[in-house]
C-alpha atoms as a PDB file:
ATOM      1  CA  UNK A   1     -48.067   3.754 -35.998  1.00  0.00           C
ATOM      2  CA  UNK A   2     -44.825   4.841 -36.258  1.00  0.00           C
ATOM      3  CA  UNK A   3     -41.552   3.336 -37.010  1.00  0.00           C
ATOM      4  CA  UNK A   4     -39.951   3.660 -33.307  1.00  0.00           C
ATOM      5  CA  UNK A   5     -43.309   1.347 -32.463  1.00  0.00           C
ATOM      6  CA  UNK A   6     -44.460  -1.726 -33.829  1.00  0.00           C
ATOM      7  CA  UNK A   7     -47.005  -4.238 -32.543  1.00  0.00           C
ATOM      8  CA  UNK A   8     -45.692  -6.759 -30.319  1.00  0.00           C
ATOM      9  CA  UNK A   9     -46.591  -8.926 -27.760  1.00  0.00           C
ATOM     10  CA  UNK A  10     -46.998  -8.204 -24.513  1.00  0.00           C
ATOM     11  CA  UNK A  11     -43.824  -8.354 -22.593  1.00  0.00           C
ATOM     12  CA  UNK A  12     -41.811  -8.666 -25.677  1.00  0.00           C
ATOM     13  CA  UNK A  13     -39.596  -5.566 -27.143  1.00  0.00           C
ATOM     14  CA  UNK A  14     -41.039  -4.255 -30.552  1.00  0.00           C
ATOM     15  CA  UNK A  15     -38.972  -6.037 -33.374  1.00  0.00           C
ATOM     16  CA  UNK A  16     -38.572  -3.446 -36.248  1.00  0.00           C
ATOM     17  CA  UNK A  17     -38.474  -4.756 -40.029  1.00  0.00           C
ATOM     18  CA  UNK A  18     -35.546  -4.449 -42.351  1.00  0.00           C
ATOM     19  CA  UNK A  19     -36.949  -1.737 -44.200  1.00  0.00           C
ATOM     20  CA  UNK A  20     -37.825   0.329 -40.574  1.00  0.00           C
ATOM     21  CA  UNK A  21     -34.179  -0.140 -39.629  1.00  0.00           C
ATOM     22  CA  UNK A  22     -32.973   1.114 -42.822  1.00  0.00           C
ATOM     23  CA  UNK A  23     -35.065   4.091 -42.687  1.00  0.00           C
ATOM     24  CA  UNK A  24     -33.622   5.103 -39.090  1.00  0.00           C
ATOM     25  CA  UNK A  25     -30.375   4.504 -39.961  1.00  0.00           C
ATOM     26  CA  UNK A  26     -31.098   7.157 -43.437  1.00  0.00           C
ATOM     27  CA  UNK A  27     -32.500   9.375 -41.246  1.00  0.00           C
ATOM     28  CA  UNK A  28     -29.485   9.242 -38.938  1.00  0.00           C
ATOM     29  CA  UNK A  29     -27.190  10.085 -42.013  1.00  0.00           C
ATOM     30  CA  UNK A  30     -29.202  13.154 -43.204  1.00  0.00           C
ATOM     31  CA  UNK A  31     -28.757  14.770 -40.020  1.00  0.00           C
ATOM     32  CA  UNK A  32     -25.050  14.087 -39.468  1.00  0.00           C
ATOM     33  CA  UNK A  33     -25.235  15.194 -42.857  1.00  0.00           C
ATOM     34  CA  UNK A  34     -26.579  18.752 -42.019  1.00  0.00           C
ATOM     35  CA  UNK A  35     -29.936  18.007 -44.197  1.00  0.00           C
ATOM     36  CA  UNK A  36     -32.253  20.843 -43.155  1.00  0.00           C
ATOM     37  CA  UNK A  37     -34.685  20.182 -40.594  1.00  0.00           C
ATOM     38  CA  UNK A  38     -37.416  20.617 -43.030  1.00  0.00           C
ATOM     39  CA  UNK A  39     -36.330  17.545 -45.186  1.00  0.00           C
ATOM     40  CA  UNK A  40     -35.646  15.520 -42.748  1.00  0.00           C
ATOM     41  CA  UNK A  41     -39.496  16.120 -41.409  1.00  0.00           C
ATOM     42  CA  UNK A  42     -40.747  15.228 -44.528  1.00  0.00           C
ATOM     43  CA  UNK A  43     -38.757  12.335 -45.260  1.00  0.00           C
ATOM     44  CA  UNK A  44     -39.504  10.733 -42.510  1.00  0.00           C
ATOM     45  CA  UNK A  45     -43.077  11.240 -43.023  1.00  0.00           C
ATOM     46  CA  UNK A  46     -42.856  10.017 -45.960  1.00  0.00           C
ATOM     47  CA  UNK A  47     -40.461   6.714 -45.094  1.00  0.00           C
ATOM     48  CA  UNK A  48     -42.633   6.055 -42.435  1.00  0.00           C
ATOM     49  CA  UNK A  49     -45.743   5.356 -44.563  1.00  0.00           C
ATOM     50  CA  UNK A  50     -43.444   3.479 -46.670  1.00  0.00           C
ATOM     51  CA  UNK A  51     -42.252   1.191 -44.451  1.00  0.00           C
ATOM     52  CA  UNK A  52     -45.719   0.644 -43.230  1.00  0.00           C
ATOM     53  CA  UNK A  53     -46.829   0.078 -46.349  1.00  0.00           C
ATOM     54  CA  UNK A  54     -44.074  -2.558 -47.068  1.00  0.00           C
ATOM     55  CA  UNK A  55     -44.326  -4.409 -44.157  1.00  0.00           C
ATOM     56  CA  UNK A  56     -41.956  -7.280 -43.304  1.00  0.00           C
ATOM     57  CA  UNK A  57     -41.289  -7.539 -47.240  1.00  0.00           C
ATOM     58  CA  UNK A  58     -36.978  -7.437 -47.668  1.00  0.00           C
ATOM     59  CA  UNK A  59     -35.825  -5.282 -50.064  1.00  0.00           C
ATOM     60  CA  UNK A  60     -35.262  -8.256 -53.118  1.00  0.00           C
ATOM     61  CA  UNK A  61     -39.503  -8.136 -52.774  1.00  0.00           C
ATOM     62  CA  UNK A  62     -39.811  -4.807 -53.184  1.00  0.00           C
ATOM     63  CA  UNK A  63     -39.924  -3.624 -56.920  1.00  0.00           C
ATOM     64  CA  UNK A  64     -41.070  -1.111 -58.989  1.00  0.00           C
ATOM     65  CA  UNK A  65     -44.615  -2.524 -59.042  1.00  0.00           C
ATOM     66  CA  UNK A  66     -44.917  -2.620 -55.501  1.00  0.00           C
ATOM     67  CA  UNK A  67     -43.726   1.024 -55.251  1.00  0.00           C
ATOM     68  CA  UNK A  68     -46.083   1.910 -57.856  1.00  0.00           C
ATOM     69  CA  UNK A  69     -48.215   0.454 -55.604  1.00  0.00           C
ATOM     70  CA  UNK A  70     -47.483   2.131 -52.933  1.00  0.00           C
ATOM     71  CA  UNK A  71     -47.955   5.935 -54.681  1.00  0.00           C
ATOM     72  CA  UNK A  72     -51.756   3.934 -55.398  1.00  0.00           C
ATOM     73  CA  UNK A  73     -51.938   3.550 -51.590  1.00  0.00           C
ATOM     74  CA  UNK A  74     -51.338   7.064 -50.881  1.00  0.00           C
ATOM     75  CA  UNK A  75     -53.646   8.711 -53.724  1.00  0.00           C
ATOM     76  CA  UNK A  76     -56.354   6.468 -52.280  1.00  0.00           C
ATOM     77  CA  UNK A  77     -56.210   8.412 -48.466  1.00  0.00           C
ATOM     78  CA  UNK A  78     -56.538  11.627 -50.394  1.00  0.00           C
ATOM     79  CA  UNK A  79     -52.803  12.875 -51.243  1.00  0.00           C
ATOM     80  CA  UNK A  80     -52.303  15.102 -54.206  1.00  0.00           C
ATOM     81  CA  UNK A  81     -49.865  14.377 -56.986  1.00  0.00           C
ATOM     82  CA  UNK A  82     -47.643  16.896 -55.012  1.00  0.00           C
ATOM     83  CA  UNK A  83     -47.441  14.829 -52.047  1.00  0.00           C
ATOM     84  CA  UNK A  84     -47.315  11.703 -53.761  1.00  0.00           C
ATOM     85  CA  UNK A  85     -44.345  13.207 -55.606  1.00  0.00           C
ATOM     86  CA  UNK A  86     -42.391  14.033 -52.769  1.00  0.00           C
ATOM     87  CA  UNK A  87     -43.430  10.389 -51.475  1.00  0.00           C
ATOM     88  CA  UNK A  88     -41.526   9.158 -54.144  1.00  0.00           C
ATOM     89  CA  UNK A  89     -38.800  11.304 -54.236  1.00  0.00           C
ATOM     90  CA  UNK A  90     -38.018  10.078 -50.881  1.00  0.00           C
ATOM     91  CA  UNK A  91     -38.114   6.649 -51.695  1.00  0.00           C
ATOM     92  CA  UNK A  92     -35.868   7.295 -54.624  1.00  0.00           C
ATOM     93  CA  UNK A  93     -32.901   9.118 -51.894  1.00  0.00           C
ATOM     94  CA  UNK A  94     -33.482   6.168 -49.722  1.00  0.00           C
ATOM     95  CA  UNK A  95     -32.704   3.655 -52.243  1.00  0.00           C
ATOM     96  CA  UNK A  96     -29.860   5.586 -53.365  1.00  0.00           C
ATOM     97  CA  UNK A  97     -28.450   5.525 -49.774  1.00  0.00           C
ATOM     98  CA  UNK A  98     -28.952   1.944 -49.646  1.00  0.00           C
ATOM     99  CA  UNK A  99     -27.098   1.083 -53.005  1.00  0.00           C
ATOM    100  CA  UNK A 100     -24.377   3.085 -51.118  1.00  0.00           C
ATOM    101  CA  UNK A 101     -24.386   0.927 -48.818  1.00  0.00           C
ATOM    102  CA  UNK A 102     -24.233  -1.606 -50.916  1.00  0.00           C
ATOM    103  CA  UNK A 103     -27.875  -3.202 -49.702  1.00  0.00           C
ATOM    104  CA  UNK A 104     -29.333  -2.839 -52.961  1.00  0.00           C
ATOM    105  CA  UNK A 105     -27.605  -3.195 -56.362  1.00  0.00           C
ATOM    106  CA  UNK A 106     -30.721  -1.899 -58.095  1.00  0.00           C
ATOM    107  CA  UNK A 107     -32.932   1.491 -57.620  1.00  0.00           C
ATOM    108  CA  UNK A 108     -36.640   0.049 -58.528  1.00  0.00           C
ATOM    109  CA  UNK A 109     -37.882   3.647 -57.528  1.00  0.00           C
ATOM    110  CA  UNK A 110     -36.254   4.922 -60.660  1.00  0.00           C
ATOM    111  CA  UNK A 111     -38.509   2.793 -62.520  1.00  0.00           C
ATOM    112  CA  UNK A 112     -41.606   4.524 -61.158  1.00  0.00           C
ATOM    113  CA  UNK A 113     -42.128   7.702 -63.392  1.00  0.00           C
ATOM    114  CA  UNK A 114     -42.783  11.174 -60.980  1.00  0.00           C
ATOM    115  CA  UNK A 115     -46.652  12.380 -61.088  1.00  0.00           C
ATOM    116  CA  UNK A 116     -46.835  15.371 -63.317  1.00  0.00           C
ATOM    117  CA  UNK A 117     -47.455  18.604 -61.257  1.00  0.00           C
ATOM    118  CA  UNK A 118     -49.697  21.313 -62.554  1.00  0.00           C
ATOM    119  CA  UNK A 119     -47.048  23.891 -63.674  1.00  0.00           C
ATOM    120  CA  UNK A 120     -48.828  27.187 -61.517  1.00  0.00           C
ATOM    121  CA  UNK A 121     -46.790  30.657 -61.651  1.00  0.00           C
ATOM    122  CA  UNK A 122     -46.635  31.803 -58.490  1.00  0.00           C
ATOM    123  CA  UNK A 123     -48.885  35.423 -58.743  1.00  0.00           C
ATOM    124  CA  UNK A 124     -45.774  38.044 -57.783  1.00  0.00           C
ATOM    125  CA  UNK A 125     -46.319  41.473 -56.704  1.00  0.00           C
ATOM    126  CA  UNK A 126     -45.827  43.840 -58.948  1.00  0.00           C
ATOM    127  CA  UNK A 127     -42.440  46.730 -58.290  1.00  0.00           C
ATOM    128  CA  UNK A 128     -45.361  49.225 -57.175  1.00  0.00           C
ATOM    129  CA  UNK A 129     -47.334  46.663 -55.149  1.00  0.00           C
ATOM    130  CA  UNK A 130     -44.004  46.370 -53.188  1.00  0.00           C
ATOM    131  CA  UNK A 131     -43.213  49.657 -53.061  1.00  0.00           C
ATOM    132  CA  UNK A 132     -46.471  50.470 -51.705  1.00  0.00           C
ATOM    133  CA  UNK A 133     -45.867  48.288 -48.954  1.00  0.00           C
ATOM    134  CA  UNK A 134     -42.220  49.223 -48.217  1.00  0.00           C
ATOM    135  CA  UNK A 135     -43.146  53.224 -48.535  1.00  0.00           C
ATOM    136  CA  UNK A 136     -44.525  55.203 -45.663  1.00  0.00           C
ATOM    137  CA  UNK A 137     -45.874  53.823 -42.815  1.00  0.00           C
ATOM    138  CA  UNK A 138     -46.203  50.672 -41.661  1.00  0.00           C
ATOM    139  CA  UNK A 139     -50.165  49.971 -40.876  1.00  0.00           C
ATOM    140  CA  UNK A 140     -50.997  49.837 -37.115  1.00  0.00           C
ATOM    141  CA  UNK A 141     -51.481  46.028 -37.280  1.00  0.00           C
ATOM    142  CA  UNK A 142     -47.372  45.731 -37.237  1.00  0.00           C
ATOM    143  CA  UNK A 143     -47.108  45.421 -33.323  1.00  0.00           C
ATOM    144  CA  UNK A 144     -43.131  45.584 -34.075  1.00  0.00           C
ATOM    145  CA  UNK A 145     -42.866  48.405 -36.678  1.00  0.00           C
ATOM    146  CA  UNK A 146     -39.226  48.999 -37.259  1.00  0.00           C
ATOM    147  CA  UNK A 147     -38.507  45.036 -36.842  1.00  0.00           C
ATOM    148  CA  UNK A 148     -41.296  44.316 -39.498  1.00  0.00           C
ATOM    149  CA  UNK A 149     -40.372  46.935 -41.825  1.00  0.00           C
ATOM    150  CA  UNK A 150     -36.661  45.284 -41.579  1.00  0.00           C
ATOM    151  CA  UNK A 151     -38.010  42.375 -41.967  1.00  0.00           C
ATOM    152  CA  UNK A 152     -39.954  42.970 -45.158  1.00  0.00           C
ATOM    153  CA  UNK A 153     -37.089  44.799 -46.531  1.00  0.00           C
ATOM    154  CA  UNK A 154     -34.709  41.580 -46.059  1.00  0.00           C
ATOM    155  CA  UNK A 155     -36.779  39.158 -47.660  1.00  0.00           C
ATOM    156  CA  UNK A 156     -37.802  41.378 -50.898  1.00  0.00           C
ATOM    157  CA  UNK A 157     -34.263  43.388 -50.547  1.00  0.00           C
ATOM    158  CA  UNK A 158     -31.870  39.903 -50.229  1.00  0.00           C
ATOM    159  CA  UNK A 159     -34.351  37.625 -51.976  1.00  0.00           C
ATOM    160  CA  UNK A 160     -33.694  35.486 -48.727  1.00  0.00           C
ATOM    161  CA  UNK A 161     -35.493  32.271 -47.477  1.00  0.00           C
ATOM    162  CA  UNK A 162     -37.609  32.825 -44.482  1.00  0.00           C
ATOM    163  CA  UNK A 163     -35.659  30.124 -42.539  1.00  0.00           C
ATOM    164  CA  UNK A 164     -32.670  32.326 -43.446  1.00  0.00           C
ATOM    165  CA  UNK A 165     -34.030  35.768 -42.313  1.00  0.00           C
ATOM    166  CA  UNK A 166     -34.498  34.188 -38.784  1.00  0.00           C
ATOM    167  CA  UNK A 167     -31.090  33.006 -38.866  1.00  0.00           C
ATOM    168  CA  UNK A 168     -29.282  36.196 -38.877  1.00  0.00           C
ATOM    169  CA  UNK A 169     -27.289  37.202 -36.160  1.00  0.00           C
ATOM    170  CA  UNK A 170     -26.149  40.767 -35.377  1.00  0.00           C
ATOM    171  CA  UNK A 171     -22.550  39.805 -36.016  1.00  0.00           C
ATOM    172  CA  UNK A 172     -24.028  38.570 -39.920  1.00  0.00           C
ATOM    173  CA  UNK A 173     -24.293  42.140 -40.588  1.00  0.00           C
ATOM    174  CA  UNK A 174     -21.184  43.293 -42.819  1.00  0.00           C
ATOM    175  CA  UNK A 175     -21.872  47.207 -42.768  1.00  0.00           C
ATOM    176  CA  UNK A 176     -18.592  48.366 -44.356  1.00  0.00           C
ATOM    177  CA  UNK A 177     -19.571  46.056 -47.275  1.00  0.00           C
ATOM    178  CA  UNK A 178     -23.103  46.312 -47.441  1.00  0.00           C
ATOM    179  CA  UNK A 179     -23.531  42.547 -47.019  1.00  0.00           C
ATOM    180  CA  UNK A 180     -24.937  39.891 -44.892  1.00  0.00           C
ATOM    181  CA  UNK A 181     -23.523  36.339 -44.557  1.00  0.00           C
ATOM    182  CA  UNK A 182     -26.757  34.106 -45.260  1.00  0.00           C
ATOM    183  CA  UNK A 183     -26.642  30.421 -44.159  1.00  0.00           C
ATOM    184  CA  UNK A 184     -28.801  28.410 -46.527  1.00  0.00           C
ATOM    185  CA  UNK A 185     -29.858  24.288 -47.278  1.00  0.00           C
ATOM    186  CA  UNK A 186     -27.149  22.429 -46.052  1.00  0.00           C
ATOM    187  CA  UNK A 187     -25.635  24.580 -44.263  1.00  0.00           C
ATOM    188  CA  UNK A 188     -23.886  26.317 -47.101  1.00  0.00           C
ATOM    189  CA  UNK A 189     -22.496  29.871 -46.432  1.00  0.00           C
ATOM    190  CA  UNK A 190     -23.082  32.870 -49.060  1.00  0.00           C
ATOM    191  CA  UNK A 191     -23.021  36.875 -48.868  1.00  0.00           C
ATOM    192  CA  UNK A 192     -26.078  38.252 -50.265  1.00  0.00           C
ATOM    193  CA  UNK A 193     -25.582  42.314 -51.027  1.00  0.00           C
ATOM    194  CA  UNK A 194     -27.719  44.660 -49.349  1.00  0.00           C
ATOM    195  CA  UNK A 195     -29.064  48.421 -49.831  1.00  0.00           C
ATOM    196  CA  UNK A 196     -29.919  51.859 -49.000  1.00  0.00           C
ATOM    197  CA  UNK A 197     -33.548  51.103 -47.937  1.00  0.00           C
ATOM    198  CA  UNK A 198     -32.379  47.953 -45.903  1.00  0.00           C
ATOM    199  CA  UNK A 199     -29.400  49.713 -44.470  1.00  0.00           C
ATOM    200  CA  UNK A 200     -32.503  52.727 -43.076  1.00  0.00           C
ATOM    201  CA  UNK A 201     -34.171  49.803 -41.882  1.00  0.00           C
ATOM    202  CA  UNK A 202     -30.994  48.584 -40.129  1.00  0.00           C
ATOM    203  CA  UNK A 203     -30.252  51.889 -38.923  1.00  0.00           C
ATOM    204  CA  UNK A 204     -33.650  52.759 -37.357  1.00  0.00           C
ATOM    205  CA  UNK A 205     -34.330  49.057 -35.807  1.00  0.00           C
ATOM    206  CA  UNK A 206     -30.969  48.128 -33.680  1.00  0.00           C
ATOM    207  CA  UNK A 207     -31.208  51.475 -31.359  1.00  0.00           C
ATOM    208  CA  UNK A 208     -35.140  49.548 -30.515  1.00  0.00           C
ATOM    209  CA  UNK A 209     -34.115  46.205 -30.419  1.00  0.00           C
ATOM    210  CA  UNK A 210     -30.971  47.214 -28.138  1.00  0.00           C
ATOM    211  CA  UNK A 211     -33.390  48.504 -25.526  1.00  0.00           C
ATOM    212  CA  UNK A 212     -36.114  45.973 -25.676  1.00  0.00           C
ATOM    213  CA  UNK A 213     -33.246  43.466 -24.972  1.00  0.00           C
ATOM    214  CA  UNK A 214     -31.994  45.624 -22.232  1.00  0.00           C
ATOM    215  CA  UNK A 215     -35.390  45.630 -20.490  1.00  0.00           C
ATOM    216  CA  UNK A 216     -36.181  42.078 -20.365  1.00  0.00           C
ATOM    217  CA  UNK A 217     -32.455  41.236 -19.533  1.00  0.00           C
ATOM    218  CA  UNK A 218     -32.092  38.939 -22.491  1.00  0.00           C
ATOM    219  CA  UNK A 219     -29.038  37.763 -24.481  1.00  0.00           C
ATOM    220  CA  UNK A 220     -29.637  36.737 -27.875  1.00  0.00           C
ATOM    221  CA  UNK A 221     -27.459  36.945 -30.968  1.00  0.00           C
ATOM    222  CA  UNK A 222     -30.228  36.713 -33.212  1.00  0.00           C
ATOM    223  CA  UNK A 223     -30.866  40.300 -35.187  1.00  0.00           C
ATOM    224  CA  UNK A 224     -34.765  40.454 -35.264  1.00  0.00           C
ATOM    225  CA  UNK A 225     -36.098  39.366 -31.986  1.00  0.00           C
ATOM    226  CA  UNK A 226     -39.456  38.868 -30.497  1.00  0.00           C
ATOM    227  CA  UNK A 227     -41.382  41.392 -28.250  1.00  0.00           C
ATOM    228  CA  UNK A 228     -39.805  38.985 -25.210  1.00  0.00           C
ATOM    229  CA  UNK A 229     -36.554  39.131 -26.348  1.00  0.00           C
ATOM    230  CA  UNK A 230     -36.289  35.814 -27.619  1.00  0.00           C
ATOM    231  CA  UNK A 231     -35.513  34.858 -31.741  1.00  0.00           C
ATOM    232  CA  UNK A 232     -38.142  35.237 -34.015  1.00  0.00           C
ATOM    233  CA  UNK A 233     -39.782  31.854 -35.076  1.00  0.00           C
ATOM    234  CA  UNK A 234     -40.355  31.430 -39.218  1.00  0.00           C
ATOM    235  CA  UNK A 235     -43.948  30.613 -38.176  1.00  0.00           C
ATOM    236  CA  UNK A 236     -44.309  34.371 -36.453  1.00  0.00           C
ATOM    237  CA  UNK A 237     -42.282  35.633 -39.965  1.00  0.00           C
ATOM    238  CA  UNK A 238     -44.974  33.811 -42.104  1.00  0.00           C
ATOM    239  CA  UNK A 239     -48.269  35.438 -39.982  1.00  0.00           C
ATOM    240  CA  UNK A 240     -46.569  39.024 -39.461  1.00  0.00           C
ATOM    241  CA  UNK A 241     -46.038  39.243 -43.292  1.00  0.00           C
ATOM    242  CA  UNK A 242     -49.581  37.970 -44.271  1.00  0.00           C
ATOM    243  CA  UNK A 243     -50.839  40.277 -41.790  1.00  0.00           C
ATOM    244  CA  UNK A 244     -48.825  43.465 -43.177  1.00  0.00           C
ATOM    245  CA  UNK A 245     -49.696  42.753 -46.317  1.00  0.00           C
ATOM    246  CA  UNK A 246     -53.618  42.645 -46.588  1.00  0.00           C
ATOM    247  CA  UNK A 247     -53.177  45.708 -44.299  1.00  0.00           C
ATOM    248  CA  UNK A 248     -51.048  47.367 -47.395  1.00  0.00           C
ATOM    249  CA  UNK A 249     -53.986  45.799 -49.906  1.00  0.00           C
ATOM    250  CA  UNK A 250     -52.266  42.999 -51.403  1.00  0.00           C
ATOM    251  CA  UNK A 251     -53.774  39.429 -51.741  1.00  0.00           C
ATOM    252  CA  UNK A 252     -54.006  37.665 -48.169  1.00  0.00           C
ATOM    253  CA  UNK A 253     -52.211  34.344 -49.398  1.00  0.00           C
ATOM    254  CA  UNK A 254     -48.925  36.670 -49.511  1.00  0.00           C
ATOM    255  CA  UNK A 255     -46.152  34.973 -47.789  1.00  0.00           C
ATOM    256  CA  UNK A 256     -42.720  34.997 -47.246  1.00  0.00           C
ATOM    257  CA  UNK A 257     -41.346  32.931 -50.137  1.00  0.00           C
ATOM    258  CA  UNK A 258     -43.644  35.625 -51.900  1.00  0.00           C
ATOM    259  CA  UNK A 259     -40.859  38.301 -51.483  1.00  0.00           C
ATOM    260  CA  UNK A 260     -38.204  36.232 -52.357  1.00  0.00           C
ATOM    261  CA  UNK A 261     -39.718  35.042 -55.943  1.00  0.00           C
ATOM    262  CA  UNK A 262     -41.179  38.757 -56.001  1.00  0.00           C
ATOM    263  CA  UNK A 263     -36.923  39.721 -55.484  1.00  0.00           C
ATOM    264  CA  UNK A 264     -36.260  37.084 -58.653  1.00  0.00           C
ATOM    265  CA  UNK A 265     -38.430  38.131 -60.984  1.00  0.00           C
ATOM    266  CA  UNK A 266     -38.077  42.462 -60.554  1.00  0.00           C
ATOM    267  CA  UNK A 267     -34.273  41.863 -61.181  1.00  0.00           C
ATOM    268  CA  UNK A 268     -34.485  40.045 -63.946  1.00  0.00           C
ATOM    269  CA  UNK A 269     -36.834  42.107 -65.236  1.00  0.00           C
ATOM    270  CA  UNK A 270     -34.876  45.295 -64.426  1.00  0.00           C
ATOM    271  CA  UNK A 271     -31.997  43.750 -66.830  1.00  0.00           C
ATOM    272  CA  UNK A 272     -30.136  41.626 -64.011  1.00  0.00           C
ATOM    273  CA  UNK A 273     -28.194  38.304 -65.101  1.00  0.00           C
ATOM    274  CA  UNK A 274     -29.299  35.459 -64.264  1.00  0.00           C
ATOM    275  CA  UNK A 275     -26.402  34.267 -63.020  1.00  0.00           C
ATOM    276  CA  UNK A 276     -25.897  36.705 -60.563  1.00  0.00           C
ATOM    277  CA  UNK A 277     -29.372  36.484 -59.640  1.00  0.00           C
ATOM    278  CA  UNK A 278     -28.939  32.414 -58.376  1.00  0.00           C
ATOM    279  CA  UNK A 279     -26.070  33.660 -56.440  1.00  0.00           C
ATOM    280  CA  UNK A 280     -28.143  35.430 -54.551  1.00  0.00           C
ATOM    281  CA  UNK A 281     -30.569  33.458 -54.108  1.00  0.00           C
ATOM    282  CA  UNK A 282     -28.393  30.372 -53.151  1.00  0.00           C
ATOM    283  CA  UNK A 283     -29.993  28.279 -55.909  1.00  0.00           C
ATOM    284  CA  UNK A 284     -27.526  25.078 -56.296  1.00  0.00           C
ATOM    285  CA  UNK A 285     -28.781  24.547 -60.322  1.00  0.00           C
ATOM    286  CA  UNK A 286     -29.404  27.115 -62.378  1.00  0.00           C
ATOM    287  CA  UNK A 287     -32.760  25.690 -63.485  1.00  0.00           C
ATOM    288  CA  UNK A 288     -34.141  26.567 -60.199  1.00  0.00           C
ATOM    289  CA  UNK A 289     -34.200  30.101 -61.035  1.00  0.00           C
ATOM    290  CA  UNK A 290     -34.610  29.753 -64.692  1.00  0.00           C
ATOM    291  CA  UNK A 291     -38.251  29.646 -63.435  1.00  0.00           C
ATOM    292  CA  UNK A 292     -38.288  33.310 -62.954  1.00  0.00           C
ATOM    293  CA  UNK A 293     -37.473  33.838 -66.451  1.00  0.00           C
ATOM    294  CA  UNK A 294     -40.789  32.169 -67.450  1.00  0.00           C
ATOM    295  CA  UNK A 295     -42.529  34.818 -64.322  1.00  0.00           C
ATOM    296  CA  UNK A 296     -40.609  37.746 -66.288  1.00  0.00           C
ATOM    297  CA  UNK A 297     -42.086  36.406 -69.558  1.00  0.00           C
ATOM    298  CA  UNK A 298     -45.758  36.376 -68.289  1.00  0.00           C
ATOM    299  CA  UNK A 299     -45.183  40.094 -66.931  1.00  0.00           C
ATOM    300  CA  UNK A 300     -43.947  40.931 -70.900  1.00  0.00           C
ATOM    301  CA  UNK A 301     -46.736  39.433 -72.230  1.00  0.00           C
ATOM    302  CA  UNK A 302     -49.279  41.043 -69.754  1.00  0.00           C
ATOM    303  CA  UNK A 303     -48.130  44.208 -71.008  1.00  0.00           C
ATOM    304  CA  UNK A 304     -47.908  43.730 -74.652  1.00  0.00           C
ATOM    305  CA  UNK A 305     -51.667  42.869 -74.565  1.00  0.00           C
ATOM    306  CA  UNK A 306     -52.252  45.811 -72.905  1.00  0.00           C
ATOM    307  CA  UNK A 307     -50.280  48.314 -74.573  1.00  0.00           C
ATOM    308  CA  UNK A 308     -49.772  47.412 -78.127  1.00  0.00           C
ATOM    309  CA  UNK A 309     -52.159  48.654 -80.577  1.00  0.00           C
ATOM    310  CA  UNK A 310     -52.518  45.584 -82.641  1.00  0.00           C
ATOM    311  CA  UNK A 311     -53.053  43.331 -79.486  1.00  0.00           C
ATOM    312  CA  UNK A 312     -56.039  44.557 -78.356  1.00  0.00           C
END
């Protein structure tokens, strides 16, 4: 079922509830709202199988026990606390919106306290796992080499997101400066700094690129580009790294956002601030990357157990 559908009678035109017609008109505001595609997916996902759940209850009904209820309802068809938590985070934006709009005076979802989430590290690649896979050649699974080496060197180089590395255009590119203009969540502009090794990988991919697009008479102003001359997809990013990287011997669930936390945590641990360091990474609350300073610490522990005398 889904909220553009609802059971009706035959010959009749599907009535939608208060809550479905709510969640449509949400929706509606996160896109004119420039909400990444992404989030707007998942919310409405996520509103959908709230609404459902709801039914034809108004919104006076609905409180925080039957929202409580509701996180039961999706634990019992298998969710994890992750998806249950972005459940309700979605029901919390929604009523937010709607005391906006003055339909609620009261945000019941606030009530409702967020499933704790199992607080896993991420497992980052060391500076020499990376540099193993930047160095040399690339392996003869990289059907693209001097895109995918560009590639690579943008996401651990930048610290980008991958939804941001296949955003790039050529006109992005800000040579004299050694920067590229990055358009992140939201739509919000920064310049993330670039280097020697990305600049080689710049330098020794456009002269390829120019002639694949000359030979299948494309026009694109997208900077890495499929073998047909079209943009490259995140999905193709997400396989072509996994791919490179079990080829190079790291650990096959590698991906994308691998580099970028891999880019964090090897800057703050070569002295960086960490100020600087959620500039570059776009991060809107510091917090966010706070998180690589607990990825540093469990690097500086590794180490102390191995090399000091009275830790072993």
């Amino acid at each position: 079922m889904t909220i553009q559908s609802q059971p009706a009678s035959v010959g009749t035109k599907p009535k939608l509830t208060a809550v479905q017609r709510c969640v449509l008109r949400f929706l509606r505001t996160l896109r004119e709202r420039n909400a990444s595609a992404h989030t707007i997916k998942a919310y409405a996902g996520d509103l959908e199988s709230f609404a459902e759940y709801v039914g034809s209850r108004d919104w006076q009904s609905i409180n925080h026990i039957a929202i409580r209820g509701f996180l039961s309802h999706l634990y019992a068809r298998g969710l994890g606390k992750t998806s249950v938590a972005r459940a309700l985070a979605a029901v919390r934006s929604l009523y937010r919106w709607l005391a906006q709009e003055g339909v609620v005076e009261q945000n019941p979802a606030a009530l409702v306290s967020t499933p704790k989430l199992p607080k896993n590290l991420p497992r980052v690649p060391t500076i020499e796992e990376m540099n193993s896979v930047l160095d040399g050649q690339m392996p003869e699974t990289a059907a693209f080499p001097e895109r995918d080496l560009l590639m690579l060197e943008l996401l651990y180089g930048c610290g980008i997101r991958n939804s941001e590395l296949t955003g790039i255009n050529l006109d992005d590119i800000r040579s004299s400066s050694e920067a590229i203009l990055i358009r992140g969540k939201g739509k919000k502009e920064r310049y993330v700094p670039f280097g020697d090794s990305v600049r080689a990988a710049l330098a020794a991919y456009l002269p390829v690129r120019q002639q694949l697009v000359a030979a299948k008479r494309k026009q694109t102003s997208a900077l890495l580009i499929n073998q047909r001359g079209g943009r490259l997809t995140t999905r193709s990013v997400g396989r072509i790294v996994k791919k490179i990287a079990v080829a190079k011997g790291l650990s096959p669930d590698v991906h994308p956002h691998t580099l970028r936390h891999a880019f964090g945590t090897h800057m703050l641990e070569e002295g960086a601030d960490l100020r600087a360091i959620q500039e570059m990474l776009g991060h809107e609350r510091l917090s966010t990357t706070q998180r690589y300073t607990q990825l540093s610490m469990k690097h500086v522990l590794s180490v102390y157990d191995q090399t000091h005398p009275r830790a072993k």
